[in-house]
Protein backbone atom coordinates (compact mmCIF):
# COMPACT_ATOMS: atom_id res chain seq x y z
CA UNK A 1 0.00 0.00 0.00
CA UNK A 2 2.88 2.63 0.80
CA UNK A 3 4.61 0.96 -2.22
CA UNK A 4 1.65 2.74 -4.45
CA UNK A 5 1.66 5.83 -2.64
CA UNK A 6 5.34 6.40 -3.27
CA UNK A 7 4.64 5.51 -7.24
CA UNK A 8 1.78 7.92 -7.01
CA UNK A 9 4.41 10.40 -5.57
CA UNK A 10 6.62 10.21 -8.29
CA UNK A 11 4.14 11.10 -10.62
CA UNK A 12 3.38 14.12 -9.11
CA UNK A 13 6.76 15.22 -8.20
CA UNK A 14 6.89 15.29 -12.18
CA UNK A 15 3.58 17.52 -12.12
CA UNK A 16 5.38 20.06 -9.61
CA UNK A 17 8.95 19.75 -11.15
CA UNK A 18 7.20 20.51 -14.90
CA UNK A 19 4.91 23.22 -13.92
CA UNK A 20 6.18 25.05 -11.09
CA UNK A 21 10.21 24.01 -10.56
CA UNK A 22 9.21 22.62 -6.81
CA UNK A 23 11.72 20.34 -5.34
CA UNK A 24 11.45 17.71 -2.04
CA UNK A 25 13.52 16.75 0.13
CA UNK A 26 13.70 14.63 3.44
CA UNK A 27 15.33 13.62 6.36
CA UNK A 28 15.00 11.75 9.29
CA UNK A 29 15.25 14.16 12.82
CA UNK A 30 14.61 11.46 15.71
CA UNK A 31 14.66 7.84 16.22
CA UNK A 32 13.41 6.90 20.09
CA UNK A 33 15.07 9.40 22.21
CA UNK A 34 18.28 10.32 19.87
CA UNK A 35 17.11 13.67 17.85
CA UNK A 36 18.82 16.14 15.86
CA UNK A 37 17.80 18.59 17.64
CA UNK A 38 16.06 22.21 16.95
CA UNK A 39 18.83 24.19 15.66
CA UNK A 40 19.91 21.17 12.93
CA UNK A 41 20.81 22.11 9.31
CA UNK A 42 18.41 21.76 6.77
CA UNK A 43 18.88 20.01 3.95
CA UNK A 44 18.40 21.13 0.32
CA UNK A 45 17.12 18.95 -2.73
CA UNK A 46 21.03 19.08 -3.84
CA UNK A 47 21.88 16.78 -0.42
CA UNK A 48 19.24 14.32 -2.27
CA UNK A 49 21.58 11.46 -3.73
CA UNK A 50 23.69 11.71 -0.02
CA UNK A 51 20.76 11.51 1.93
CA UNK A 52 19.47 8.51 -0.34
CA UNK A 53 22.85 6.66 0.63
CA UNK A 54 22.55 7.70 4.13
CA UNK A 55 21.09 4.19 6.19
CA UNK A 56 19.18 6.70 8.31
CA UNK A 57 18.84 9.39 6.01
CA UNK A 58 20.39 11.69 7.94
CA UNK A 59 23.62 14.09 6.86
CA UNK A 60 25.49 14.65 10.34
CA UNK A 61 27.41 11.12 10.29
CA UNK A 62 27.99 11.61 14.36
CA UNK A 63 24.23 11.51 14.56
CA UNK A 64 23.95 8.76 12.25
CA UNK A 65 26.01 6.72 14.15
CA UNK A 66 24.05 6.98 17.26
CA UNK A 67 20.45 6.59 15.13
CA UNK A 68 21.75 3.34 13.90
CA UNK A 69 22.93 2.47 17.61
CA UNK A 70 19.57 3.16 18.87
CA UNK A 71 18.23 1.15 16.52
CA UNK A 72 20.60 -1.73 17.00
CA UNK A 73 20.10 -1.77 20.67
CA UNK A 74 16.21 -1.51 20.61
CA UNK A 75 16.56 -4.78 18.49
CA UNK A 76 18.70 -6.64 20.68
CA UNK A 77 16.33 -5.99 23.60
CA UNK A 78 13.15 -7.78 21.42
CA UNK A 79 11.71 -4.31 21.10
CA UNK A 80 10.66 -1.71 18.51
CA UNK A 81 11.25 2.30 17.86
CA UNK A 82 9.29 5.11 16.42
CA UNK A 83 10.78 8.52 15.23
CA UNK A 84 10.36 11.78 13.71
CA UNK A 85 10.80 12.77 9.45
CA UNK A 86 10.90 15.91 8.17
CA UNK A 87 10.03 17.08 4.37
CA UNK A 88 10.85 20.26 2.93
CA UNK A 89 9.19 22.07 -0.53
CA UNK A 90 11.71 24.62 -1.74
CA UNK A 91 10.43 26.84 -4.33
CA UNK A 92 6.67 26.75 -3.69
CA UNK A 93 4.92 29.66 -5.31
CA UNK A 94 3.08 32.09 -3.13
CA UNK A 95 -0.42 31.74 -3.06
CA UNK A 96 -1.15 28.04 -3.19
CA UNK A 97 -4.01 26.66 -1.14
CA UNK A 98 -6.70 29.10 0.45
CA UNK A 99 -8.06 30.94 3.31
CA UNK A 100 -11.61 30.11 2.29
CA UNK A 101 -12.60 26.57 3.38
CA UNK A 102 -10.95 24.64 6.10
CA UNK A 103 -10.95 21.67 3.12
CA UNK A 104 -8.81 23.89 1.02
CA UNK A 105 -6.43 25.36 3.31
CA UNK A 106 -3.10 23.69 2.30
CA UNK A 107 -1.95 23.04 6.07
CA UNK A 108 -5.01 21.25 6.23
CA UNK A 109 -4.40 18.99 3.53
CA UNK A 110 -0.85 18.18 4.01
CA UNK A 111 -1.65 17.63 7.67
CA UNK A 112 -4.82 14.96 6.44
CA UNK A 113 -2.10 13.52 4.15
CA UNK A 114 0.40 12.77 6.36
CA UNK A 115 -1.53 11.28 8.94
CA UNK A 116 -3.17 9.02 7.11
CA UNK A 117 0.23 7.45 6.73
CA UNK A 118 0.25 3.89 8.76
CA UNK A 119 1.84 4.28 12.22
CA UNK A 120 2.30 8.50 12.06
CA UNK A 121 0.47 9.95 15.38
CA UNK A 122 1.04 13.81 14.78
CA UNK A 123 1.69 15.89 12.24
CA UNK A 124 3.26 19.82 12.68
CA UNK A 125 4.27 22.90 9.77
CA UNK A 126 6.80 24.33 10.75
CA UNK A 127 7.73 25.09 14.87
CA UNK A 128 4.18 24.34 15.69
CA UNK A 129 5.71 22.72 19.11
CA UNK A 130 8.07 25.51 19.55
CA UNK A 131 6.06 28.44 18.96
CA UNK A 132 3.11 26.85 21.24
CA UNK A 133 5.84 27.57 24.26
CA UNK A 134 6.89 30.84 23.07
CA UNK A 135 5.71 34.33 23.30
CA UNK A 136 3.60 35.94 19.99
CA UNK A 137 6.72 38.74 19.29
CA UNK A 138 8.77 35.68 18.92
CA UNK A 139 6.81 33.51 17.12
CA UNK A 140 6.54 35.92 14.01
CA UNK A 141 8.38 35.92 10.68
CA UNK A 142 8.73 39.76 10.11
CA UNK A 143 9.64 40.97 6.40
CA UNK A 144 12.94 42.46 6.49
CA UNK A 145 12.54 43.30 2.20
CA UNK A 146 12.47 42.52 -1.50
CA UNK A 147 14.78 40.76 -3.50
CA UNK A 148 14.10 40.09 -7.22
CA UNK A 149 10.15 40.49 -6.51
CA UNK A 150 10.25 38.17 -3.55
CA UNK A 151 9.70 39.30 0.13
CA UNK A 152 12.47 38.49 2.36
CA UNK A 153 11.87 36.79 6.18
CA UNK A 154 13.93 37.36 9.25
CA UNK A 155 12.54 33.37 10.34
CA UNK A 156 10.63 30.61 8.65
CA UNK A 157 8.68 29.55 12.02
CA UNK A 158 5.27 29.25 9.74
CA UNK A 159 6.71 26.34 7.60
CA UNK A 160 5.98 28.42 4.42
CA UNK A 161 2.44 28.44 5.10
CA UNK A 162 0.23 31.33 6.61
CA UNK A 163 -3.46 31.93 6.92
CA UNK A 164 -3.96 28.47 4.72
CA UNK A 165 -1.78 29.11 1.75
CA UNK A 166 1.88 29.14 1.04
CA UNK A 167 3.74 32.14 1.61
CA UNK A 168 6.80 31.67 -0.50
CA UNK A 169 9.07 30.51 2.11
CA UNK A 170 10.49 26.84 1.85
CA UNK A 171 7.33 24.46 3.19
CA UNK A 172 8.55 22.24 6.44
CA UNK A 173 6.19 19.46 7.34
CA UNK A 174 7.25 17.03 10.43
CA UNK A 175 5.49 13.58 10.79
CA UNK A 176 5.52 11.90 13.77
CA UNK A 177 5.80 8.31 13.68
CA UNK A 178 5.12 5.71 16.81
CA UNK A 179 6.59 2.74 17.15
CA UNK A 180 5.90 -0.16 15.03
CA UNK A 181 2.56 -2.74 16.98
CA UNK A 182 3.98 -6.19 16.38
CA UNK A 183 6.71 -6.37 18.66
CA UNK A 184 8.58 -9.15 18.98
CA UNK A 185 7.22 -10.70 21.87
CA UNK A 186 3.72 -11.44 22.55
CA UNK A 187 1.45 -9.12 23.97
CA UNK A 188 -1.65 -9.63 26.73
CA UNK A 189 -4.55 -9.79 24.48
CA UNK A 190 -8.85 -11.23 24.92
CA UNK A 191 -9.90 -14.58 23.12
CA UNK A 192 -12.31 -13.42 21.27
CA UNK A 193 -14.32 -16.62 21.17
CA UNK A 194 -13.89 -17.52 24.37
CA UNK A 195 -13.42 -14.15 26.24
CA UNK A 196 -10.54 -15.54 27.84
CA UNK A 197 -7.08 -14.41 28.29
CA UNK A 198 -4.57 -14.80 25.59
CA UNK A 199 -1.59 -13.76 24.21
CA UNK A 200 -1.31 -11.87 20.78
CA UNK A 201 0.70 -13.73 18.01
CA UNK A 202 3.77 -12.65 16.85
CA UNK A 203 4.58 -13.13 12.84
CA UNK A 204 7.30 -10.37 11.88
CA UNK A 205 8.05 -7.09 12.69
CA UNK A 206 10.70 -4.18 11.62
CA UNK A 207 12.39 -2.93 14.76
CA UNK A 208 11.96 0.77 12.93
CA UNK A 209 9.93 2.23 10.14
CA UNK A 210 11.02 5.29 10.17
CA UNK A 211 13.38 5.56 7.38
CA UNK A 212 11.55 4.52 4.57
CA UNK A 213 8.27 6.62 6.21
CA UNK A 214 10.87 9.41 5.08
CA UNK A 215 10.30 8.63 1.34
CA UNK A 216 6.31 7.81 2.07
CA UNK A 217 5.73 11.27 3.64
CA UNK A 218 7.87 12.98 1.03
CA UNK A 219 5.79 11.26 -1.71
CA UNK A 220 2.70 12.51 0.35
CA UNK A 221 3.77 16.14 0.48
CA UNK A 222 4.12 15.80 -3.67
CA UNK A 223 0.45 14.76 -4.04
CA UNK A 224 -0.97 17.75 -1.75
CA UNK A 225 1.28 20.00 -3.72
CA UNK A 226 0.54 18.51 -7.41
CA UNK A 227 -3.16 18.85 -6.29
CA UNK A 228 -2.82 22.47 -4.96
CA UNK A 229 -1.31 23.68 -8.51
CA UNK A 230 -4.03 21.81 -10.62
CA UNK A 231 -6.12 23.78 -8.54
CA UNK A 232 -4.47 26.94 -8.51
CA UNK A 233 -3.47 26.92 -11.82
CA UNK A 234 -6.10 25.11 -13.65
CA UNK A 235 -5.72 23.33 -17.43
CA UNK A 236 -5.45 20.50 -19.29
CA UNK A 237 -1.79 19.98 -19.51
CA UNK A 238 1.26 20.75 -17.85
CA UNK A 239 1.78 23.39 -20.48
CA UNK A 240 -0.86 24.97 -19.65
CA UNK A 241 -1.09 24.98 -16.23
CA UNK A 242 2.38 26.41 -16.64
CA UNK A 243 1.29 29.06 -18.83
CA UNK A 244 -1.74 30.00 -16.12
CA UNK A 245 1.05 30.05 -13.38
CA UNK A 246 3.82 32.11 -14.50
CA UNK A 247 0.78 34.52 -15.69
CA UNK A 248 -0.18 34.71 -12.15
CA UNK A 249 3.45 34.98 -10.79
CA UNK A 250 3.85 37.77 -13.25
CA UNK A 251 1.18 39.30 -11.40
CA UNK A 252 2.15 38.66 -8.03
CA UNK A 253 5.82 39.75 -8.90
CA UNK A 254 4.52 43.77 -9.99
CA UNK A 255 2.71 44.03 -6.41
CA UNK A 256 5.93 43.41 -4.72
């Protein structure tokens, strides 16, 4: 089932490449209780083919090292991990989803998307977390100017999303994931027939899914956004739905 949502993906990463120039990329930020931490680099879609050959998908080799360990040690103990991805959009145009609608907003949609993902438990764009702790003149991304028709940000704590639509900063999506059910011992479970006591069968598990739910949520992010440009931009073909964007972009690009 993932399999086909990642094939899905890829066609619509070709939708978003064709017609707008938007590019993915992900990482994976926390396995169990090792996590990058809030002030980590972000990666861009040219740390793609390193990230791909990462095992963890992760670029800071001293934190790789201790993902894999906490993987290797939740294994030895019989037991399985959950974790955290990330997914950036670089290059989103301004204006995609809407303010009218809570169906249409595009926080809305990326948020449905990635939590219909097996095993993810919470979703958050940009420092939801963060900026629920901190103080509103904090919590703001003021605009410091214009460069080359684009407004300039002092922050990016929105995750390129305000007020339901994109706002021309990079998107930043987080997926939480919990740990993987079918541990490898049994668990205390009811006989259904009986209403007895019983133990829950084990078959197979993955100590950690959290890798490869990387590559699912990135796929995910591609639908919402291939969906948001058909409906921003409208047509029948990626021609024209690139025609009917840079149009509008021409627009936007006189205001500022």
């Amino acid at each position: 089932e993932t399999a086909a949502r990642v094939s899905r993906g890829a066609i619509a990463t070709q939708i978003r490449l064709q017609v707008a120039g938007i590019e993915l990329v992900s990482q994976v930020i926390r396995i169990g209780t090792v996590y990058a931490g809030a002030q980590r680099a972000l990666p861009t879609p040219n740390d793609n083919e390193a990230l791909n050959n990462s095992p963890v998908r992760n670029l800071d080799e001293a934190l790789a090292q201790r993902l894999m360990a906490e993987i290797d040690a939740a294994k030895h103990a019989g037991d399985t991990l959950g974790g955290e991805v990330e997914v950036l959009a670089y290059n989103v145009p301004v204006g995609l989803g809407s303010h009218v609608g809570p169906q249409r907003r595009l926080d809305a949609r990326l948020a449905g998307a990635l939590m219909s993902i097996q095993s993810v438990k919470g979703v958050q764009i940009g420092d939801a977390y963060q900026q629920a702790a901190s103080l509103g003149s904090n919590a703001q991304d003021e605009i410091i100017g214009l460069s080359s028709g684009h407004i300039e940000r002092a922050s990016n704590h929105a995750g390129g999303i305000e007020g339901g639509t994109s706002n021309g900063a990079p998107i930043v999506a987080r997926a939480a994931f919990k740990p993987i059910s079918t541990v490898p011992h049994a668990l205390r479970s009811v006989d259904l027939a009986t209403g007895e006591e019983a133990v829950g069968l084990h078959q197979r598990s993955d100590t950690c899914q959290v890798v490869p739910g990387a590559v699912i949520a990135e796929a995910e992010v591609a639908l919402v956004l291939a969906d948001a440009l058909s409906d921003h931009a409208g047509g029948r073909s990626v021609g024209e739905m690139r025609r009917n964007l840079e149009a509008y972009l021409a627009v936007v690009g006189e205001r500022a």
